[in-house]
PDB file of N, CA and C in Angstrom:
ATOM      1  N   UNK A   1     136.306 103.948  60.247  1.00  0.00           N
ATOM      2  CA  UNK A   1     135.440 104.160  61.398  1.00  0.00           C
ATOM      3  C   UNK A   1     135.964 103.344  62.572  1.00  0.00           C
ATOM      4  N   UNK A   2     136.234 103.886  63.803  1.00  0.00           N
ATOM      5  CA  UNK A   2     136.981 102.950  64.892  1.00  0.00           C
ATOM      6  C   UNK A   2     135.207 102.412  65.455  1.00  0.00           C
ATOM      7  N   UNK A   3     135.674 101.457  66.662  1.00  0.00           N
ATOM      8  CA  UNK A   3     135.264  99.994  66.429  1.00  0.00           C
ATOM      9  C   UNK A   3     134.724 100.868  67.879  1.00  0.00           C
ATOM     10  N   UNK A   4     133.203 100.984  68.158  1.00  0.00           N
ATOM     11  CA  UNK A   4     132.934 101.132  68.799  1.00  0.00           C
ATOM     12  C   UNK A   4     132.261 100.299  70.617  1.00  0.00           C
ATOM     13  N   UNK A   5     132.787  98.847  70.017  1.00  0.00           N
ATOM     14  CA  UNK A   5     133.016  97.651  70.907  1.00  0.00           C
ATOM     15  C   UNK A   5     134.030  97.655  71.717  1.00  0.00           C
ATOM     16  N   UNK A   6     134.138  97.174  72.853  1.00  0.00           N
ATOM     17  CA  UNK A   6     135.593  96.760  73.542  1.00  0.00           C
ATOM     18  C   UNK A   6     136.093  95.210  72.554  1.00  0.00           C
ATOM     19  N   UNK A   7     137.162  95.142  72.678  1.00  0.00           N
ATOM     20  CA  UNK A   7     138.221  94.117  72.103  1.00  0.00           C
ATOM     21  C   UNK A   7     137.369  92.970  72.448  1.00  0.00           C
ATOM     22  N   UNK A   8     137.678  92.791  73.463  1.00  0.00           N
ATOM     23  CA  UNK A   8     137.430  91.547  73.854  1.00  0.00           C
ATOM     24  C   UNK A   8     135.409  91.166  74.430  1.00  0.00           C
ATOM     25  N   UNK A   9     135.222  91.576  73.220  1.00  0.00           N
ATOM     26  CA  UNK A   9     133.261  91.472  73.623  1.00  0.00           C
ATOM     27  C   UNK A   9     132.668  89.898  74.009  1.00  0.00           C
ATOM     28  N   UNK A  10     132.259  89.756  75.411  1.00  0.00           N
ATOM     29  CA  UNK A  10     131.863  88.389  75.211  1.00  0.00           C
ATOM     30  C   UNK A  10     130.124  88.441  75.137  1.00  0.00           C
ATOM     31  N   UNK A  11     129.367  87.306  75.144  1.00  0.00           N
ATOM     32  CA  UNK A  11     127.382  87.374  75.100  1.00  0.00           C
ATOM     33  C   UNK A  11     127.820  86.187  76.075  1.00  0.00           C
ATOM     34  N   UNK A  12     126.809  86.437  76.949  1.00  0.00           N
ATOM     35  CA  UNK A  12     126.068  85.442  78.426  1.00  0.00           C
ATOM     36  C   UNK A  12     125.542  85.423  77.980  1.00  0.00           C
ATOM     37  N   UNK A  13     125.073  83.524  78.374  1.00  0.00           N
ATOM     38  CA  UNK A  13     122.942  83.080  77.999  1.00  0.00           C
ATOM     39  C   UNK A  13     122.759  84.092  79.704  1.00  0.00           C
ATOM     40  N   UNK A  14     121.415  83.746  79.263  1.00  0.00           N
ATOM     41  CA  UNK A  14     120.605  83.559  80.711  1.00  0.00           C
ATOM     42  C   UNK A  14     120.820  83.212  81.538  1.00  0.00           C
ATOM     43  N   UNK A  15     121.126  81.713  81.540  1.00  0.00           N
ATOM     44  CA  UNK A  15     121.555  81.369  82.859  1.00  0.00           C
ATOM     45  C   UNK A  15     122.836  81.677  83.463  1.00  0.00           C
ATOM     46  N   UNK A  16     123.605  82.631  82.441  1.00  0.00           N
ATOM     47  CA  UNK A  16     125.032  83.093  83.430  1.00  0.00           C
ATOM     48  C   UNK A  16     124.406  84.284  83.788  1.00  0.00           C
ATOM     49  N   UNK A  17     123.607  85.298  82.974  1.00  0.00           N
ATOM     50  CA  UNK A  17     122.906  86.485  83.498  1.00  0.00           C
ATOM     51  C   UNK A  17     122.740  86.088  84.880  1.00  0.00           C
ATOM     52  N   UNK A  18     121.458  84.802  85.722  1.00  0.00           N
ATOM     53  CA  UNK A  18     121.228  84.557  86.411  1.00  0.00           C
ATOM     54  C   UNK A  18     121.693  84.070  87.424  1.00  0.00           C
ATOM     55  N   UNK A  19     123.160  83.533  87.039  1.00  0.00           N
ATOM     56  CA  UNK A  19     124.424  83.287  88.343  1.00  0.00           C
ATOM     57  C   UNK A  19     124.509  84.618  88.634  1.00  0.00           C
ATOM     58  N   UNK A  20     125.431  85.492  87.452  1.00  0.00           N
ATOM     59  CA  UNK A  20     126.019  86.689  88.254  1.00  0.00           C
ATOM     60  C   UNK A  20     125.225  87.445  88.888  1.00  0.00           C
ATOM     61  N   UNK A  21     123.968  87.598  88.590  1.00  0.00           N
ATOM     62  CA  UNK A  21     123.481  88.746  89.377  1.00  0.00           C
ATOM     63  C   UNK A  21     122.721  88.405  90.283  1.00  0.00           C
ATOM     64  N   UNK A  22     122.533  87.048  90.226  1.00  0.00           N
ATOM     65  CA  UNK A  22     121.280  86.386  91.505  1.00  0.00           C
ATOM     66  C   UNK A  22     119.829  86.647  91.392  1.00  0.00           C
ATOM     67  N   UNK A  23     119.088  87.253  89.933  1.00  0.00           N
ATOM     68  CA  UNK A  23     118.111  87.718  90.075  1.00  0.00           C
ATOM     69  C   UNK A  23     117.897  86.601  89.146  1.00  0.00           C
ATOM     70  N   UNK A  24     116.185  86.385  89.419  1.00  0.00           N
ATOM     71  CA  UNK A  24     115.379  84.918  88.631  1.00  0.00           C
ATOM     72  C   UNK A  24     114.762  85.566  87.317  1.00  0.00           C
ATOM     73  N   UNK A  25     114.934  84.941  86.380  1.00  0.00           N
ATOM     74  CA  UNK A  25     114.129  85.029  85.015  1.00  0.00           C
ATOM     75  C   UNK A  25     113.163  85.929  85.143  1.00  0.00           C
ATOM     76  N   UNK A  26     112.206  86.100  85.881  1.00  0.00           N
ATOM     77  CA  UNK A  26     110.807  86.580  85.886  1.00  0.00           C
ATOM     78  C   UNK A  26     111.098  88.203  85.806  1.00  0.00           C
ATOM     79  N   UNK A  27     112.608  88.292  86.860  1.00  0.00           N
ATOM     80  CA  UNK A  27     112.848  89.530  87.635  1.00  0.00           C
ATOM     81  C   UNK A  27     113.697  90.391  86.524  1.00  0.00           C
ATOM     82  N   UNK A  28     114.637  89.310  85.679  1.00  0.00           N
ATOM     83  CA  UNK A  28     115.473  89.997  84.665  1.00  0.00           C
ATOM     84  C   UNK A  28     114.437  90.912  83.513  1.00  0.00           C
ATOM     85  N   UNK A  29     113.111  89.721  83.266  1.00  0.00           N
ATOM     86  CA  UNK A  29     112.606  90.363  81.919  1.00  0.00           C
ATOM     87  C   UNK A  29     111.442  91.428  82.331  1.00  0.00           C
ATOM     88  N   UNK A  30     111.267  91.739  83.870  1.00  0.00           N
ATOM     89  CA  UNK A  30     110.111  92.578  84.130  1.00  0.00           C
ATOM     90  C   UNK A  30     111.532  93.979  84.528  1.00  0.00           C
ATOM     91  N   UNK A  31     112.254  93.376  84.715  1.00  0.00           N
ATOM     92  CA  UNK A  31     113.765  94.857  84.602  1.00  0.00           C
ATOM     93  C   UNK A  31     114.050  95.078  83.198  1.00  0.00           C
ATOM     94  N   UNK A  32     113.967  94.482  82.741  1.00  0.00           N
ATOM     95  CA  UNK A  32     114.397  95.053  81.369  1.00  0.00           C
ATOM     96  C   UNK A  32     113.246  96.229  80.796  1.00  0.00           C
ATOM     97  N   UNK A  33     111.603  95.788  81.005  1.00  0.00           N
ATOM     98  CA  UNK A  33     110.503  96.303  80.673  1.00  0.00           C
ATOM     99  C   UNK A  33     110.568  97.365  81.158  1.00  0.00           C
ATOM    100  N   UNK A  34     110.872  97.605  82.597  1.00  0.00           N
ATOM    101  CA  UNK A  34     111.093  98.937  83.182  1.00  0.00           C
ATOM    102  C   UNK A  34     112.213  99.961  83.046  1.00  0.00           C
ATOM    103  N   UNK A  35     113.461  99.224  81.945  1.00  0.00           N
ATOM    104  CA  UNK A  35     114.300  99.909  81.542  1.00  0.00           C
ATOM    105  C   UNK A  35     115.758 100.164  82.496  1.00  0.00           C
ATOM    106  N   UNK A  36     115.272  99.140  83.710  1.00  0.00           N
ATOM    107  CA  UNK A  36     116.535  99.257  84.524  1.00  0.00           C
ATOM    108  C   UNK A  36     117.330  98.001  84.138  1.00  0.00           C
ATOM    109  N   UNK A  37     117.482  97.322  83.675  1.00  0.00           N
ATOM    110  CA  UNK A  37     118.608  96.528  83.266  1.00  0.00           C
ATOM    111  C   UNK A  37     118.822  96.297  81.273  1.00  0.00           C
ATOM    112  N   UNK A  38     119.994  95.706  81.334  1.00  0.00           N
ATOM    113  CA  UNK A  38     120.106  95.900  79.982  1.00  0.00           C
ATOM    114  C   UNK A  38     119.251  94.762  79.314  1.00  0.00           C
ATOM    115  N   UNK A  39     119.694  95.229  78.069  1.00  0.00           N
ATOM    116  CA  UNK A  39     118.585  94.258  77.071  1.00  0.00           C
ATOM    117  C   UNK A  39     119.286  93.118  76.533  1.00  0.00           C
ATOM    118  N   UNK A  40     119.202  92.238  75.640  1.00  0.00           N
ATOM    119  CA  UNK A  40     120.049  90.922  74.501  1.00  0.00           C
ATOM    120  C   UNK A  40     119.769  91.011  73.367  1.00  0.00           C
ATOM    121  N   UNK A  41     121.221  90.776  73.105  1.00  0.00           N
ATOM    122  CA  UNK A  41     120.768  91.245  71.779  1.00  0.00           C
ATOM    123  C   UNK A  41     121.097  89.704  71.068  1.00  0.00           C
ATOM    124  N   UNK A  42     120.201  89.690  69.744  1.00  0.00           N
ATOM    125  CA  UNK A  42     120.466  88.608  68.902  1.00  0.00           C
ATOM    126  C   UNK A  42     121.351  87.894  68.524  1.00  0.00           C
ATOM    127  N   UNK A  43     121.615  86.927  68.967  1.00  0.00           N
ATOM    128  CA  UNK A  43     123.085  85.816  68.301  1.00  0.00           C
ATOM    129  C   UNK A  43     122.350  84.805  67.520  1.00  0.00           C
ATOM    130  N   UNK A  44     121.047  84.641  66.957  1.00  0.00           N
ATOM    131  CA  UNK A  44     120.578  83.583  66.517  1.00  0.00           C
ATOM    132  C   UNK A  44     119.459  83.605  65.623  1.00  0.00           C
ATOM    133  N   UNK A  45     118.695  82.811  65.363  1.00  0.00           N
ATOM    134  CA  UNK A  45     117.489  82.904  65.173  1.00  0.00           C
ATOM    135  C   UNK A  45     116.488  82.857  66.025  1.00  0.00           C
ATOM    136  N   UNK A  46     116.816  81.490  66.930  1.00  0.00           N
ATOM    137  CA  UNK A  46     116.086  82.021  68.290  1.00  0.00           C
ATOM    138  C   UNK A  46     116.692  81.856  69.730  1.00  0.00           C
ATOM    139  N   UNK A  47     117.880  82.961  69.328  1.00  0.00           N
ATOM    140  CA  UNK A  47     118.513  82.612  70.779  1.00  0.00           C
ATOM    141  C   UNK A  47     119.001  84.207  70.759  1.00  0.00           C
ATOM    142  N   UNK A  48     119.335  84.310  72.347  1.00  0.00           N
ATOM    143  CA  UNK A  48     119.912  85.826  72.558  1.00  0.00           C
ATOM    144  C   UNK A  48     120.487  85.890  73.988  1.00  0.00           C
ATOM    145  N   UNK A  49     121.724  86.872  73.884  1.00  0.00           N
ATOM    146  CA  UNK A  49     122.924  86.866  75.054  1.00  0.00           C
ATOM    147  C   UNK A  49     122.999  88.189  75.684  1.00  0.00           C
ATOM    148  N   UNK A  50     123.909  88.348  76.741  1.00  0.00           N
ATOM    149  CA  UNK A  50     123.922  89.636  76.947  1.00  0.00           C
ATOM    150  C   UNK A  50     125.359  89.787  76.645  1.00  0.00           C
ATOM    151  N   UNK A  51     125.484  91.412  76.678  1.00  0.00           N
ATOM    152  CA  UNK A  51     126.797  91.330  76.720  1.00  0.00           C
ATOM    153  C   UNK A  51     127.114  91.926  78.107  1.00  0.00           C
ATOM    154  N   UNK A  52     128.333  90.754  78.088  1.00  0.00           N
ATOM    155  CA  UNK A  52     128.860  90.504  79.693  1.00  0.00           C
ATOM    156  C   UNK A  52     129.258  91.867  80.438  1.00  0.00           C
ATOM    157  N   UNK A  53     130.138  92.709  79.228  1.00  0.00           N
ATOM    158  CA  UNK A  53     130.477  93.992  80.269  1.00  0.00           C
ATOM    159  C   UNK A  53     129.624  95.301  80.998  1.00  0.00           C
ATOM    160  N   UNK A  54     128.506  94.966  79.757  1.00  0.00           N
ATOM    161  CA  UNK A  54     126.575  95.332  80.388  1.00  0.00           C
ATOM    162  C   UNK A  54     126.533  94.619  81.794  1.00  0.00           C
ATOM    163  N   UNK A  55     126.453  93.770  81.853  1.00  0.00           N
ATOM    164  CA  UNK A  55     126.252  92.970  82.778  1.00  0.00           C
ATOM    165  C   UNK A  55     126.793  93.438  84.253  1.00  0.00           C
ATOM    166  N   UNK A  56     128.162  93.182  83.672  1.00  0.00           N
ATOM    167  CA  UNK A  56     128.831  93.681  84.831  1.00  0.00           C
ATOM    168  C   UNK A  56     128.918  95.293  85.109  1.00  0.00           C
ATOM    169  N   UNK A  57     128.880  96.384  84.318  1.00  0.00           N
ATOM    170  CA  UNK A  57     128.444  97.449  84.694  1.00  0.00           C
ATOM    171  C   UNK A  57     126.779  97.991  85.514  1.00  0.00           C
ATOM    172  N   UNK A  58     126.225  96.824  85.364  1.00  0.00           N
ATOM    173  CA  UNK A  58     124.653  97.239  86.042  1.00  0.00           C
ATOM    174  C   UNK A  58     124.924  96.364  87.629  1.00  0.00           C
ATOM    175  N   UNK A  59     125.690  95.568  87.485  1.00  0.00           N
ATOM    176  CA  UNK A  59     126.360  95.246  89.065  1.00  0.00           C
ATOM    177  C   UNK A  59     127.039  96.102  89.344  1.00  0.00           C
ATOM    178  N   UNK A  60     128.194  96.561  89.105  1.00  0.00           N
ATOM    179  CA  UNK A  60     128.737  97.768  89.944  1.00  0.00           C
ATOM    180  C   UNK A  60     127.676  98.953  90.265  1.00  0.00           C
ATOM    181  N   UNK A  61     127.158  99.225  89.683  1.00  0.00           N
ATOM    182  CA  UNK A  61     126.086 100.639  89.524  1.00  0.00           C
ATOM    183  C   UNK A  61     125.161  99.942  90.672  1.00  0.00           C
ATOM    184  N   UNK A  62     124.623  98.713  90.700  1.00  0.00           N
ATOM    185  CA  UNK A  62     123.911  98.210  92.413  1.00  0.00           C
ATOM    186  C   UNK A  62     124.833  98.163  93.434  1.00  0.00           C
ATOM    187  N   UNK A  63     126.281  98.215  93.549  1.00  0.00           N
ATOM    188  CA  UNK A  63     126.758  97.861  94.610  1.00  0.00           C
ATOM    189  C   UNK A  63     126.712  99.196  95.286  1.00  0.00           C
ATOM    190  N   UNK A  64     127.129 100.327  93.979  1.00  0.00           N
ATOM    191  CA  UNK A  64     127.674 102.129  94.744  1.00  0.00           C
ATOM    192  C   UNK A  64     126.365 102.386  94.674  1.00  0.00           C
ATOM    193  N   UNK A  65     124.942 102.227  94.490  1.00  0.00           N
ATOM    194  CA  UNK A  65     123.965 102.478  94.771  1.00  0.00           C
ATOM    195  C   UNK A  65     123.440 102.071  96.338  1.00  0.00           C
ATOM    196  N   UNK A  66     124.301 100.742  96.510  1.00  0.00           N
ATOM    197  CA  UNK A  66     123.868 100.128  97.785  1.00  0.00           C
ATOM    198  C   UNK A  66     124.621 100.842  98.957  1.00  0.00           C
ATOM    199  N   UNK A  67     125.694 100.732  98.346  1.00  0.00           N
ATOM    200  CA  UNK A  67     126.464 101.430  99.481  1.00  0.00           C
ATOM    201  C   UNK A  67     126.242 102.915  99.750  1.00  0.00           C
ATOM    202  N   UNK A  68     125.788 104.076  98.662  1.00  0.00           N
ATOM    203  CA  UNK A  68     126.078 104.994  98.946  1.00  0.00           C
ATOM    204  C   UNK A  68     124.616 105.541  99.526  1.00  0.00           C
ATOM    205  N   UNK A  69     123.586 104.664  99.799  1.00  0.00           N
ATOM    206  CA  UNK A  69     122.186 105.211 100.367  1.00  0.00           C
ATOM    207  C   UNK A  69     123.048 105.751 101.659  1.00  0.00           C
ATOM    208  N   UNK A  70     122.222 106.986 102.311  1.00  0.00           N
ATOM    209  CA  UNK A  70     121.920 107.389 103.537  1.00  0.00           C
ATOM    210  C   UNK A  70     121.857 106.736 104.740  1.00  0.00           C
ATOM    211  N   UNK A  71     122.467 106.571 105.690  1.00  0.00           N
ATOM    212  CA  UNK A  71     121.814 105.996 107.056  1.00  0.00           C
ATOM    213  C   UNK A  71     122.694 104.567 106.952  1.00  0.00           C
ATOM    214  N   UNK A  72     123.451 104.502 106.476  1.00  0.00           N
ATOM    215  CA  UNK A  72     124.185 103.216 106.303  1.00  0.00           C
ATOM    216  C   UNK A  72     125.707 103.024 106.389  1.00  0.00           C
ATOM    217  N   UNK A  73     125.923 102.885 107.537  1.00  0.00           N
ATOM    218  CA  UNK A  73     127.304 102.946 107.808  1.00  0.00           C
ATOM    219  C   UNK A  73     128.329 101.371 107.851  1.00  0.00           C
ATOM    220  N   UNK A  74     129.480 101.743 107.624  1.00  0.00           N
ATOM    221  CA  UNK A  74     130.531 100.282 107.608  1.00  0.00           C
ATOM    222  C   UNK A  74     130.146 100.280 108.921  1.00  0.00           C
ATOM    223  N   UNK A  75     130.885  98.604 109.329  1.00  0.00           N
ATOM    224  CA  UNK A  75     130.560  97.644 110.613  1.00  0.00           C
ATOM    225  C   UNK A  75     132.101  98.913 111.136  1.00  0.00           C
ATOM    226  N   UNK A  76     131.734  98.841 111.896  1.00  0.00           N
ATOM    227  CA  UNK A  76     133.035  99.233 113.078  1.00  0.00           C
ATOM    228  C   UNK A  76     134.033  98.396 113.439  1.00  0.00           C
TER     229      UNK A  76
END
């Protein structure tokens, strides 16, 4: 069965969740509830990470979301 992971899989705590994306605790776990950001999965008994390339795919997906609204043009 091939390995349905990338090679190199890393898990973020929280608080790197909360560098990269700039959003506060409150905001990550009421996004997750609403199904727009990803979830963590278990590394512990009571601990849990994300995985980073999640991470970084729900940032790109805000940037071409940001950029590609209507009515919003580059600086000249």
């Amino acid at each position: 069965m091939r390995n349905k992971f990338p090679e190199a899989l890393a898990i973020i705590r929280r608080k790197q969740v909360e560098a990269r994306t700039g959003l506060a605790r409150s905001t990550i776990y009421s996004k997750m509830a609403e199904g727009t950001f990803p979830k963590p999965v278990n590394i512990g008994p009571r601990a849990v990470g994300w995985v980073e390339s999640e991470i970084t795919d729900w940032l790109n997906t805000q940037v071409e979301q940001s950029r590609s609204k209507t009515g919003r043009k580059a600086a000249a």
